[in-house]
PDB file of N, CA and C in Angstrom:
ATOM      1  N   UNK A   1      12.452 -29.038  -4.967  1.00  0.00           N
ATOM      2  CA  UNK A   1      11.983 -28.046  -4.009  1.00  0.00           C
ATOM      3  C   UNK A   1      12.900 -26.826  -4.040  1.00  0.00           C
ATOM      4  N   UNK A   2      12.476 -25.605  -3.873  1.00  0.00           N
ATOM      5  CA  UNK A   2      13.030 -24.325  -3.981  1.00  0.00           C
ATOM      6  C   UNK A   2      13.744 -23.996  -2.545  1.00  0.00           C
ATOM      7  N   UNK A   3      15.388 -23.812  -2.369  1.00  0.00           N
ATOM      8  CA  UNK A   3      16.029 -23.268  -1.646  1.00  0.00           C
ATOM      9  C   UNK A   3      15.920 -21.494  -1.387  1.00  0.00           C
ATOM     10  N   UNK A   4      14.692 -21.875  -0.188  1.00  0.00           N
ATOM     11  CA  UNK A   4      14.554 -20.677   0.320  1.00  0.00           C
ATOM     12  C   UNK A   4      15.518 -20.008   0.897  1.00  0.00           C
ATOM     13  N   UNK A   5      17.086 -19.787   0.534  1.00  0.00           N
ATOM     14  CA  UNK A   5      18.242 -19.688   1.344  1.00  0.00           C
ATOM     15  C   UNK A   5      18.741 -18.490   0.266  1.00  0.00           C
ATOM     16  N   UNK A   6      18.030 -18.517  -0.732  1.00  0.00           N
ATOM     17  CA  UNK A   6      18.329 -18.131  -2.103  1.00  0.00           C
ATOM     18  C   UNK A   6      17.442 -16.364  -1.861  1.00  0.00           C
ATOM     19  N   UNK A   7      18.337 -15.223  -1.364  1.00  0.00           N
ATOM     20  CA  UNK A   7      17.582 -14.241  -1.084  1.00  0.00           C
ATOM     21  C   UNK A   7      16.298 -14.208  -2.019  1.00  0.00           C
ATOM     22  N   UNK A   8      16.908 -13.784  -3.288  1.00  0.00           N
ATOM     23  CA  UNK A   8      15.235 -13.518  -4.446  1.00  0.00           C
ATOM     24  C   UNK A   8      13.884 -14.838  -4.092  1.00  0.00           C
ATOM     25  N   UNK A   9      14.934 -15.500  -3.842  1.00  0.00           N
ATOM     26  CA  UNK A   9      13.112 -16.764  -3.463  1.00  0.00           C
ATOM     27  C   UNK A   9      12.472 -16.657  -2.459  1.00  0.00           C
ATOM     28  N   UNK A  10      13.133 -16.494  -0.987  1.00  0.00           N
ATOM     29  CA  UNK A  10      12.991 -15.876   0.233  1.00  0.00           C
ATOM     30  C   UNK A  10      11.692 -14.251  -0.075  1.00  0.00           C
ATOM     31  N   UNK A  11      12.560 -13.107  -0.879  1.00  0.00           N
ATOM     32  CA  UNK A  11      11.854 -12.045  -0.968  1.00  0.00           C
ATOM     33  C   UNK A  11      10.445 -12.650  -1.660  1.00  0.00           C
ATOM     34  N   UNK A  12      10.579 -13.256  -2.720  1.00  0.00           N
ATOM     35  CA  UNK A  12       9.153 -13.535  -3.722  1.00  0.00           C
ATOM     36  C   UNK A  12       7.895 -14.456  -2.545  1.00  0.00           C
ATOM     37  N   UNK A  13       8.724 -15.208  -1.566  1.00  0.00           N
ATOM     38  CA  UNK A  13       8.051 -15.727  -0.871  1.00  0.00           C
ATOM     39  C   UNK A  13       7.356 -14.934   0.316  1.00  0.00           C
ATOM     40  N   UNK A  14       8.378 -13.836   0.804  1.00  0.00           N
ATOM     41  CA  UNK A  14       7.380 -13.249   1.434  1.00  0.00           C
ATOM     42  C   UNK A  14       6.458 -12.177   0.923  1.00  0.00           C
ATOM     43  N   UNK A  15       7.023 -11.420  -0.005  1.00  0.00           N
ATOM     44  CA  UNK A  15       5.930 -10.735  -0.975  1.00  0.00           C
ATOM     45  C   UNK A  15       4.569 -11.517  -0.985  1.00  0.00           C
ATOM     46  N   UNK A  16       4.608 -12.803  -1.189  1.00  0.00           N
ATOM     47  CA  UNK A  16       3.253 -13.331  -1.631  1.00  0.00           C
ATOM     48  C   UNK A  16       2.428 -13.636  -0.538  1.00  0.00           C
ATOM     49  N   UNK A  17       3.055 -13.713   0.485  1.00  0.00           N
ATOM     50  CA  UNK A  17       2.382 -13.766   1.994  1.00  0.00           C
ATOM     51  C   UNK A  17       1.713 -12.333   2.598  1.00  0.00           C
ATOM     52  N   UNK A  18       2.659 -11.512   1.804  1.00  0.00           N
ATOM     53  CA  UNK A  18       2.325 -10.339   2.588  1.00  0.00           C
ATOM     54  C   UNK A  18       0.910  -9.778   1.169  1.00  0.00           C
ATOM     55  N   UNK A  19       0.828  -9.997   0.379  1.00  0.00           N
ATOM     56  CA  UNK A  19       0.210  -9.391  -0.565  1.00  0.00           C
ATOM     57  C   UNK A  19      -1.339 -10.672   0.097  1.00  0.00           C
ATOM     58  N   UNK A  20      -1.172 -12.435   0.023  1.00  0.00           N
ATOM     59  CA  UNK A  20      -2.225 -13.031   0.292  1.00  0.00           C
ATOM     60  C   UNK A  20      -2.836 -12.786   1.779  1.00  0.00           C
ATOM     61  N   UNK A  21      -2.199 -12.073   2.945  1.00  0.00           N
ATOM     62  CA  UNK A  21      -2.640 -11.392   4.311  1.00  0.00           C
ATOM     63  C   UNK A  21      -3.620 -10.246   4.170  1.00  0.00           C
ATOM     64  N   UNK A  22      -3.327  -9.342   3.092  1.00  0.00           N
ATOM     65  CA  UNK A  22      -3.843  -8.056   2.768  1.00  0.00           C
ATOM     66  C   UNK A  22      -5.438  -8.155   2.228  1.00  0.00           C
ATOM     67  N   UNK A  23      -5.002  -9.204   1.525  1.00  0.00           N
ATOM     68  CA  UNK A  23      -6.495  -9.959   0.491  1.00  0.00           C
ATOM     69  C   UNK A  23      -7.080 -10.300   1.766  1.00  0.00           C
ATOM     70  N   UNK A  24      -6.559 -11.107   2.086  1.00  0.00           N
ATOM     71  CA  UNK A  24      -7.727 -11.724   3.212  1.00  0.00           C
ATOM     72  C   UNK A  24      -8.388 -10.850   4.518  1.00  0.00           C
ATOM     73  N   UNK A  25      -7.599  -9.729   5.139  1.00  0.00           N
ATOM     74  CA  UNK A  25      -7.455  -8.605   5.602  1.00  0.00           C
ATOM     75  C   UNK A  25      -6.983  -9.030   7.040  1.00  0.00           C
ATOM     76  N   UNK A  26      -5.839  -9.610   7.182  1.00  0.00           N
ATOM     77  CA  UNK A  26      -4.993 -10.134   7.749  1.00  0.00           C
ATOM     78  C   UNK A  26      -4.042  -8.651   8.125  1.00  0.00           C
ATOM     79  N   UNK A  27      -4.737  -7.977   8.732  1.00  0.00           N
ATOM     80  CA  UNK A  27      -3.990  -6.294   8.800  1.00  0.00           C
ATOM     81  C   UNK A  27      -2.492  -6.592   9.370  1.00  0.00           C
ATOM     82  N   UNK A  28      -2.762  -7.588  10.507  1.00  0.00           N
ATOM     83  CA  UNK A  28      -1.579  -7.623  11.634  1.00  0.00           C
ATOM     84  C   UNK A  28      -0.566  -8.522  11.037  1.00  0.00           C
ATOM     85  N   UNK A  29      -0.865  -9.255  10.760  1.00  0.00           N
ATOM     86  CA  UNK A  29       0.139 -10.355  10.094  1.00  0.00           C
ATOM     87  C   UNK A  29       0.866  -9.663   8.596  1.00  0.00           C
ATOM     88  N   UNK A  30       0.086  -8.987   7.778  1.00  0.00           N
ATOM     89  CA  UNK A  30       0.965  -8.061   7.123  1.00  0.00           C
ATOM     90  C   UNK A  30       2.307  -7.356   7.658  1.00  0.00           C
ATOM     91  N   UNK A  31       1.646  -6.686   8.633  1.00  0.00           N
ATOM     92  CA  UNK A  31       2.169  -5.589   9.469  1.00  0.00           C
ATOM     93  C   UNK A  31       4.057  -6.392   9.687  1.00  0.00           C
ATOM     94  N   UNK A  32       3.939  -7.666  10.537  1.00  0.00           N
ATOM     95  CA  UNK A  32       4.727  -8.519  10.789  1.00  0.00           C
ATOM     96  C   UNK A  32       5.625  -8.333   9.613  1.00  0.00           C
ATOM     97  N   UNK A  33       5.024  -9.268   8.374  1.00  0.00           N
ATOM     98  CA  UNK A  33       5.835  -9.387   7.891  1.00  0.00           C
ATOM     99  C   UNK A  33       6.722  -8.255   6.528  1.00  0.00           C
ATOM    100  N   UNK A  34       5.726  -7.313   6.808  1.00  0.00           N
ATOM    101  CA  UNK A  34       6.516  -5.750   6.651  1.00  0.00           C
ATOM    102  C   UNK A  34       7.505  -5.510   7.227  1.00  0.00           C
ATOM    103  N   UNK A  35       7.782  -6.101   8.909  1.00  0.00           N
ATOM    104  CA  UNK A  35       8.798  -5.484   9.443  1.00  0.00           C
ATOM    105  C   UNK A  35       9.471  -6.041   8.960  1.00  0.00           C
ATOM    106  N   UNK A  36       9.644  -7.646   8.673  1.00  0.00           N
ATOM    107  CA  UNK A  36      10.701  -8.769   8.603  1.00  0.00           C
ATOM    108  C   UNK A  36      11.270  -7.980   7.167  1.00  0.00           C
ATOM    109  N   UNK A  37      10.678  -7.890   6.022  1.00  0.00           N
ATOM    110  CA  UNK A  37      11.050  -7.529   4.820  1.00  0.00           C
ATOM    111  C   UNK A  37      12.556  -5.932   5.065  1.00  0.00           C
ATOM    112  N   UNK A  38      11.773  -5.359   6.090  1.00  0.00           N
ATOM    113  CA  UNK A  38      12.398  -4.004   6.687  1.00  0.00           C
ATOM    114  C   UNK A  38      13.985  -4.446   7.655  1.00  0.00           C
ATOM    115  N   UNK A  39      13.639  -6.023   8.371  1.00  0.00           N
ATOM    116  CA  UNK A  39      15.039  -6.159   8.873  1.00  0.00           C
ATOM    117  C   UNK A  39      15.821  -7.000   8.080  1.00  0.00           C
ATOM    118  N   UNK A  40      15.243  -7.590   6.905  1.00  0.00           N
ATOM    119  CA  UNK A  40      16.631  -7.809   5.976  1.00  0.00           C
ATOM    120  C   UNK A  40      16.613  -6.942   4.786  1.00  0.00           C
ATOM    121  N   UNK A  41      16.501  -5.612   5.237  1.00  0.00           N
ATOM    122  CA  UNK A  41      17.284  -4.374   4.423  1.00  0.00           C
ATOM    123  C   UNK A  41      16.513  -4.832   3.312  1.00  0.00           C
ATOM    124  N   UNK A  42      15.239  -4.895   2.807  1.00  0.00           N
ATOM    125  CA  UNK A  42      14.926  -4.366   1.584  1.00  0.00           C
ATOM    126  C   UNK A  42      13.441  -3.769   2.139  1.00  0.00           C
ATOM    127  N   UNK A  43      13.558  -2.471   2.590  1.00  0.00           N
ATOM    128  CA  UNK A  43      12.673  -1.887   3.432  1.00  0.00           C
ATOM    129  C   UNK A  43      12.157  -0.555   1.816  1.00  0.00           C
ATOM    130  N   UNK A  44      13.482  -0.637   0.797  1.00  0.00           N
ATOM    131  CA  UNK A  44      12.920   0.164  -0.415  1.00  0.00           C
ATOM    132  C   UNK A  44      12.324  -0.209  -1.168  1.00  0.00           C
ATOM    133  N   UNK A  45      11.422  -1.797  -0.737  1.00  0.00           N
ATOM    134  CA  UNK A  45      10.272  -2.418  -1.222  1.00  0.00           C
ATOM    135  C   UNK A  45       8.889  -2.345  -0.939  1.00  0.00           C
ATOM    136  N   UNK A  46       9.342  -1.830   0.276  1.00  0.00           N
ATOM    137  CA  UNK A  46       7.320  -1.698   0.869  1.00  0.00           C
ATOM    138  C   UNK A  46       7.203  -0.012   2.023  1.00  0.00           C
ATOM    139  N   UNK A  47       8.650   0.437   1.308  1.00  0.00           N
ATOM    140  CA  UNK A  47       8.609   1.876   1.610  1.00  0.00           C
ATOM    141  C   UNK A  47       7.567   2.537   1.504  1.00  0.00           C
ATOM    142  N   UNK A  48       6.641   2.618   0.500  1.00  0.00           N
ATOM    143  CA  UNK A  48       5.738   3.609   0.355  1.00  0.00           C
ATOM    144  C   UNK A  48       4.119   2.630   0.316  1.00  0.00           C
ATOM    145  N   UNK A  49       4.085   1.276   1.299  1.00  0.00           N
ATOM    146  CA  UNK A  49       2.755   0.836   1.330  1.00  0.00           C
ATOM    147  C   UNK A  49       2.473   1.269   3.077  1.00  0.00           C
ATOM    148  N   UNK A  50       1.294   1.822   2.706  1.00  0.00           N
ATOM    149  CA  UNK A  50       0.710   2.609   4.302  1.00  0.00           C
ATOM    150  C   UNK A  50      -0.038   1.188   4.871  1.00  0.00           C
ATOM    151  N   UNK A  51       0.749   0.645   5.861  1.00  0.00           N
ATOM    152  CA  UNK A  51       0.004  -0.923   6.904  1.00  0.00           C
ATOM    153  C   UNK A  51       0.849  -0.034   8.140  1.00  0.00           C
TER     154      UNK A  51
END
C-alpha cells in the first residue's frame, strides 16, 4: 500500500480527485479540494484553473 505521507503521492492523489470531481461536475468538491492543494503551498499547480 502507498504511504500517502509521501508529499508527491499525497499531490498525485489529490490531483486525481480533483480532475475525477470536474468529470463528474462535482463543481464544489473541486472547489474544496483546490483550496487544500493551495494550503499545502502548491497553489503554482492549479494557479491558472478558473473553479
Amino acid at each position: 500500500m502507498m504511504n500517502l505521507k509521501e508529499p508527491h503521492l499525497l499531490i498525485y492523489k489529490l490531483l486525481g480527485s480533483l480532475g475525477k470531481n470536474l468529470i463528474e461536475g462535482n463543481k464544489e468538491q473541486a472547489i474544496e479540494i483546490k483550496q487544500e492543494l493551495i494550503d499545502l503551498n502548491f497553489a503554482n499547480i492549479v494557479k491558472n484553473w478558473n473553479l
